[in-house]
N, C-alpha and C. Protein backbone atom coordinates (compact mmCIF):
# COMPACT_ATOMS: atom_id res chain seq x y z
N UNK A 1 15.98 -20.25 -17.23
CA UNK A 1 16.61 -21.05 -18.27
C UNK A 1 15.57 -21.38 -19.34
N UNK A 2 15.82 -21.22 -20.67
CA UNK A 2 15.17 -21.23 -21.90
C UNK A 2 15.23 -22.68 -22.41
N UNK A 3 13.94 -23.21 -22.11
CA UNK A 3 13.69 -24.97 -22.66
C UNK A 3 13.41 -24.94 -24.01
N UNK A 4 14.43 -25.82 -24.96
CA UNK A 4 14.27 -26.18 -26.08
C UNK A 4 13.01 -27.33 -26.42
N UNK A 5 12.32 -27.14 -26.76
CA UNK A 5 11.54 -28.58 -27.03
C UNK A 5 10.67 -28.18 -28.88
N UNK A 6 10.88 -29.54 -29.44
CA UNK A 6 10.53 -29.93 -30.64
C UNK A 6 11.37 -28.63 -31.49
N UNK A 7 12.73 -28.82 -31.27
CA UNK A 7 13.28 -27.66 -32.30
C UNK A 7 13.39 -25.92 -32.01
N UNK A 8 11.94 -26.21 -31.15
CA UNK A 8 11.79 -24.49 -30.83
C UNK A 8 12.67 -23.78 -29.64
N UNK A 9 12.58 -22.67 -29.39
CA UNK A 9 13.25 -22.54 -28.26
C UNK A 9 12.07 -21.28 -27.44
N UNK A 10 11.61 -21.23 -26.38
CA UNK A 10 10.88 -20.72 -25.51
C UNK A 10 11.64 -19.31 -24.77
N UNK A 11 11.57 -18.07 -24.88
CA UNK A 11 11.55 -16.74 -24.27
C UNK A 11 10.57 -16.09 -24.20
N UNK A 12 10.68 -14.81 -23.27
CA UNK A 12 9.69 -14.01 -22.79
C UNK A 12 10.12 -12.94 -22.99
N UNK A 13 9.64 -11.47 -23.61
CA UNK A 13 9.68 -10.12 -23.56
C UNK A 13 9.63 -9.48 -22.55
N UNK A 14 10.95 -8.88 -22.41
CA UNK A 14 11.09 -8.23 -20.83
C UNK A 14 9.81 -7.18 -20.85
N UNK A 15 10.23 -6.50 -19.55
CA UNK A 15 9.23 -4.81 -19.65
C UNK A 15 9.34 -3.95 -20.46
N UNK A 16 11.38 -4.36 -21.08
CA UNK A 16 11.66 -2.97 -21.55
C UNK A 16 11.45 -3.45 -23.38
N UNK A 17 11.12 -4.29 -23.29
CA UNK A 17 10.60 -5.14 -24.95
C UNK A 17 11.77 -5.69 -25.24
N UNK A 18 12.47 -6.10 -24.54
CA UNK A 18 13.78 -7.25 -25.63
C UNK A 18 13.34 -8.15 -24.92
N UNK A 19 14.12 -9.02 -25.65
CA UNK A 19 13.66 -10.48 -25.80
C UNK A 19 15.56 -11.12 -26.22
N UNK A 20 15.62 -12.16 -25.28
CA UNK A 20 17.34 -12.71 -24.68
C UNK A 20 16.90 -13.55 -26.01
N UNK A 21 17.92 -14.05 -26.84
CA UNK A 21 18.23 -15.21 -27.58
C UNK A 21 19.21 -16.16 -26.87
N UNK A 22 18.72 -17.37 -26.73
CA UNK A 22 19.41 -18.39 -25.71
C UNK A 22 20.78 -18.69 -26.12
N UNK A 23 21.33 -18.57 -25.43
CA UNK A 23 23.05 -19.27 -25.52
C UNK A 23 23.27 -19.96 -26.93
N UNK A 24 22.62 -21.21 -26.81
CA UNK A 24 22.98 -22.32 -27.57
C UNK A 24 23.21 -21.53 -28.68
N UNK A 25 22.16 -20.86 -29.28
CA UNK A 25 21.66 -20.17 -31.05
C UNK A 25 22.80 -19.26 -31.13
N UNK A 26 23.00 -17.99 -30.01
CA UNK A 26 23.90 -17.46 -29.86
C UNK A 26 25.51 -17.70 -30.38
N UNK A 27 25.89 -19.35 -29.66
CA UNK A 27 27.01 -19.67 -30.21
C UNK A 27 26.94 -20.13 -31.45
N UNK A 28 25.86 -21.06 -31.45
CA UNK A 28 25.32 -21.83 -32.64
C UNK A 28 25.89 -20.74 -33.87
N UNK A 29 25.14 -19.60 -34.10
CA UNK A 29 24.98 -19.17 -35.29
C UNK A 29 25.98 -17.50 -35.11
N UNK A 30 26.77 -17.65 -34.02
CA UNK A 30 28.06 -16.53 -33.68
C UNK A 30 27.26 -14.99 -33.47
N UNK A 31 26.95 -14.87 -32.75
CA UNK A 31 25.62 -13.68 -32.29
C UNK A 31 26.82 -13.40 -31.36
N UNK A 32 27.25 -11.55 -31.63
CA UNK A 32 27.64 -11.26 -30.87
C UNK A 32 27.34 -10.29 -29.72
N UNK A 33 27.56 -9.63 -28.84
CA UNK A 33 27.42 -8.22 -28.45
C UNK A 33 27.67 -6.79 -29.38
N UNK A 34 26.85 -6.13 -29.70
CA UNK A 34 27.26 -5.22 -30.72
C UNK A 34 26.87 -5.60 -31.95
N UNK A 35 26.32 -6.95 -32.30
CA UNK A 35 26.35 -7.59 -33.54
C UNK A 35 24.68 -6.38 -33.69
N UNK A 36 24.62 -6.52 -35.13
CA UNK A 36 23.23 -5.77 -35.73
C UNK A 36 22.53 -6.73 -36.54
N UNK A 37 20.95 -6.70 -35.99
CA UNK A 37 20.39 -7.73 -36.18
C UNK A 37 19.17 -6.96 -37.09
N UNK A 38 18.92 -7.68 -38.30
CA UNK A 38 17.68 -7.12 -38.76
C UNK A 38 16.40 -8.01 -38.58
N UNK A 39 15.05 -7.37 -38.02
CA UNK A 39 14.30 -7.98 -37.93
C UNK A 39 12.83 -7.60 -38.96
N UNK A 40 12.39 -8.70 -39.06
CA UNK A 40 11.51 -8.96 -40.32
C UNK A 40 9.96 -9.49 -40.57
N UNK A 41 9.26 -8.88 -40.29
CA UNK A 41 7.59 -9.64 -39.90
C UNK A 41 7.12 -10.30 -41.05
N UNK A 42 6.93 -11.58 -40.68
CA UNK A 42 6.66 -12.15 -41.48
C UNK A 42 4.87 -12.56 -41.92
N UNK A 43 4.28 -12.17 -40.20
CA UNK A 43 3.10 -12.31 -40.55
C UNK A 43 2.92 -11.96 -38.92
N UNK A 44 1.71 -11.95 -38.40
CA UNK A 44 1.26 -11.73 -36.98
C UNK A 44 1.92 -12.13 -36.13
N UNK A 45 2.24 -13.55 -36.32
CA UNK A 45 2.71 -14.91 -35.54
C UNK A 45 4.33 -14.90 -35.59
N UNK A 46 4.89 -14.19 -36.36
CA UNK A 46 6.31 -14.74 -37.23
C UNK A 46 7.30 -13.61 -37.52
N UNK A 47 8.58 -14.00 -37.13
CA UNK A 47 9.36 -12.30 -37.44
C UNK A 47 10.71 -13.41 -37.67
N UNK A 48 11.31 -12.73 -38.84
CA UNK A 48 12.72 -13.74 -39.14
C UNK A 48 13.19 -12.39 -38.33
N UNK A 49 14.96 -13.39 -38.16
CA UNK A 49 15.59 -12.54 -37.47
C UNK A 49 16.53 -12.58 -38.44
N UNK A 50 17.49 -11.68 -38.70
CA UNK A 50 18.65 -11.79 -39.79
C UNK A 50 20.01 -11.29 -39.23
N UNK A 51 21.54 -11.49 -39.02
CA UNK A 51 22.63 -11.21 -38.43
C UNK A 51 22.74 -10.21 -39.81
N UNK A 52 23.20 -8.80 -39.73
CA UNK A 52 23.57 -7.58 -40.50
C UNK A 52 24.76 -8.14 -41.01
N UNK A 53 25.32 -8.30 -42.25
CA UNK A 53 26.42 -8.84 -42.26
C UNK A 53 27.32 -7.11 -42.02
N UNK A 54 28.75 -7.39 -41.40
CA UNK A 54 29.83 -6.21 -41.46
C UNK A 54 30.22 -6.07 -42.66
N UNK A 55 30.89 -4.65 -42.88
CA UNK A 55 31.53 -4.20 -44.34
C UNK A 55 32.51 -5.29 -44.39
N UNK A 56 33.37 -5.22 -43.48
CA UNK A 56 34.47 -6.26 -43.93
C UNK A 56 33.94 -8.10 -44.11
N UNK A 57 32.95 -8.52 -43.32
CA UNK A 57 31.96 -9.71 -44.16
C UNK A 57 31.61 -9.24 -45.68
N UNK A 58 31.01 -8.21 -45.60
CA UNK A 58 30.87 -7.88 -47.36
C UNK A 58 31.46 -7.71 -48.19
N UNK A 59 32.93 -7.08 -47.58
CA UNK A 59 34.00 -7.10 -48.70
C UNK A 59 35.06 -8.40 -48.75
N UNK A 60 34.65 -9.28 -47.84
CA UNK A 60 35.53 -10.34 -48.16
C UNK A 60 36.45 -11.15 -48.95
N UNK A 61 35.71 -11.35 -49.99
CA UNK A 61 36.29 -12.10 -51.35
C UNK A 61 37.36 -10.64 -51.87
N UNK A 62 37.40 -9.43 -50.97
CA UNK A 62 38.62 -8.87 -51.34
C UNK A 62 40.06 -9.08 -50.55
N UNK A 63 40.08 -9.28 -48.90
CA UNK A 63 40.55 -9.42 -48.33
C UNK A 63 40.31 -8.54 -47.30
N UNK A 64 41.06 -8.69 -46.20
CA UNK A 64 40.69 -6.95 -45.13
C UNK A 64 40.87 -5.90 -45.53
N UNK A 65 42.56 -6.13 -45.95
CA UNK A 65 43.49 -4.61 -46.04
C UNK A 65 42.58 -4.36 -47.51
N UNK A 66 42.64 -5.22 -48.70
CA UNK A 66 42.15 -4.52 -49.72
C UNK A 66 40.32 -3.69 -49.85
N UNK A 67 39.79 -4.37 -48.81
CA UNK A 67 38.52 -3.74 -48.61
C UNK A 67 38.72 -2.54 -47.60
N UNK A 68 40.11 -2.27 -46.86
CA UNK A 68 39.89 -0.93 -45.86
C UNK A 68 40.44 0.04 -46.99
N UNK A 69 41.17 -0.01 -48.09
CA UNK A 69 41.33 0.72 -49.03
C UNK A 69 40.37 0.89 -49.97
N UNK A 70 39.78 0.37 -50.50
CA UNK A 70 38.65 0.67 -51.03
C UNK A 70 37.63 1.90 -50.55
N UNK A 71 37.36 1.32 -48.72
CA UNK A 71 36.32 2.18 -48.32
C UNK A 71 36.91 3.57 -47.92
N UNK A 72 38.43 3.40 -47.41
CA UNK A 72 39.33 4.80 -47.26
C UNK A 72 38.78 5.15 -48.62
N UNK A 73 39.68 4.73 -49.70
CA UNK A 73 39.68 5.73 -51.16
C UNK A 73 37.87 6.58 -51.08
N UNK A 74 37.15 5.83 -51.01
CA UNK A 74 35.77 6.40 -51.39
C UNK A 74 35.43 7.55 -50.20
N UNK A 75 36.08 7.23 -49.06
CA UNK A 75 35.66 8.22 -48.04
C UNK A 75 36.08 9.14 -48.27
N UNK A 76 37.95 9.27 -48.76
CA UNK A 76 38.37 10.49 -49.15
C UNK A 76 37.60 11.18 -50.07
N UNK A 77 37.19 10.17 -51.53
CA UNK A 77 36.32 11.27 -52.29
C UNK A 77 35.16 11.50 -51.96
N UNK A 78 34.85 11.45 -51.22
CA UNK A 78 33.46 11.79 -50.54
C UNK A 78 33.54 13.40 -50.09
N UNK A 79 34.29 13.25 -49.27
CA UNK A 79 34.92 14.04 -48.35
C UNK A 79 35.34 15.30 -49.03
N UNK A 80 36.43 15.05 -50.44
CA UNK A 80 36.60 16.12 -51.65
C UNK A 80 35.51 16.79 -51.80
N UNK A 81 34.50 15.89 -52.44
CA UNK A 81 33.67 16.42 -53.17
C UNK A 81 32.32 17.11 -51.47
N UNK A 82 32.84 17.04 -50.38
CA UNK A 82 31.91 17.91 -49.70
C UNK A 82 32.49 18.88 -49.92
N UNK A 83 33.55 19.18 -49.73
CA UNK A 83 35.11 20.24 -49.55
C UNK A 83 34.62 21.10 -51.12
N UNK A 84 34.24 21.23 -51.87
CA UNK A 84 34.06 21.39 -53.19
C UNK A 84 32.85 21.73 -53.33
N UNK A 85 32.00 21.37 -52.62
CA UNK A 85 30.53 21.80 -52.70
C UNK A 85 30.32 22.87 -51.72
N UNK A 86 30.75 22.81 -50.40
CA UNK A 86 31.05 23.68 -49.70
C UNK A 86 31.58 24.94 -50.32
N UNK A 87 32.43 24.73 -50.47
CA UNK A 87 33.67 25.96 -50.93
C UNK A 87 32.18 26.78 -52.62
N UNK A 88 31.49 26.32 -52.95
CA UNK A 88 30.62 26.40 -54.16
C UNK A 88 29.92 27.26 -53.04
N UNK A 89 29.61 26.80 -52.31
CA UNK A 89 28.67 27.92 -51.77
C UNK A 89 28.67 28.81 -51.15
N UNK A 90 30.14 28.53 -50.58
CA UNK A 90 30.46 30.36 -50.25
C UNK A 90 30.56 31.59 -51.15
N UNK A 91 30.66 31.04 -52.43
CA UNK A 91 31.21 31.66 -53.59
C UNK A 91 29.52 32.23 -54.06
N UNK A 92 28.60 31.67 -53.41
CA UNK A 92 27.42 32.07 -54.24
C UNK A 92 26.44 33.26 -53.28
């Protein structure tokens, strides 16, 4: 069990190099399984940790459905324009 004292919170680096983030922070700040975490050295001593925000966190201020259309539309032209580049190079 991971003792909080003066704010901090106390873990150890397994064998296999992770390192558990305690419950509390976990719920505290919604850390999930699967969640993607970026990590950040800040100096010898010091590494921020950062929660990856999801596309749909990023597209928010559009809504769900209007951000899964968005990223559909762009995938399709993505997708065209491989279909099109492809097809360019058989031709060459």
């Amino acid at each position: 069990m991971m003792k909080m004292t003066e704010g901090k919170f106390k873990t150890k680096v397994s064998a296999k190099g992770q390192v558990v983030i305690p419950k509390e922070l976990r719920e505290k700040y919604r850390y999930g399984m699967g969640d993607e975490l970026t990590l950040t050295p800040l100096d010898e001593n010091k590494i921020l940790l950062e929660k990856t925000p999801r596309l749909s966190e990023l597209f928010g201020f559009l809504g769900n459905a209007e951000a899964s259309r968005i990223l559909i539309k762009n995938r399709d032209e993505e997708a065209s324009v491989e279909v099109e580049r492809k097809t360019e190079l058989k031709r060459t």
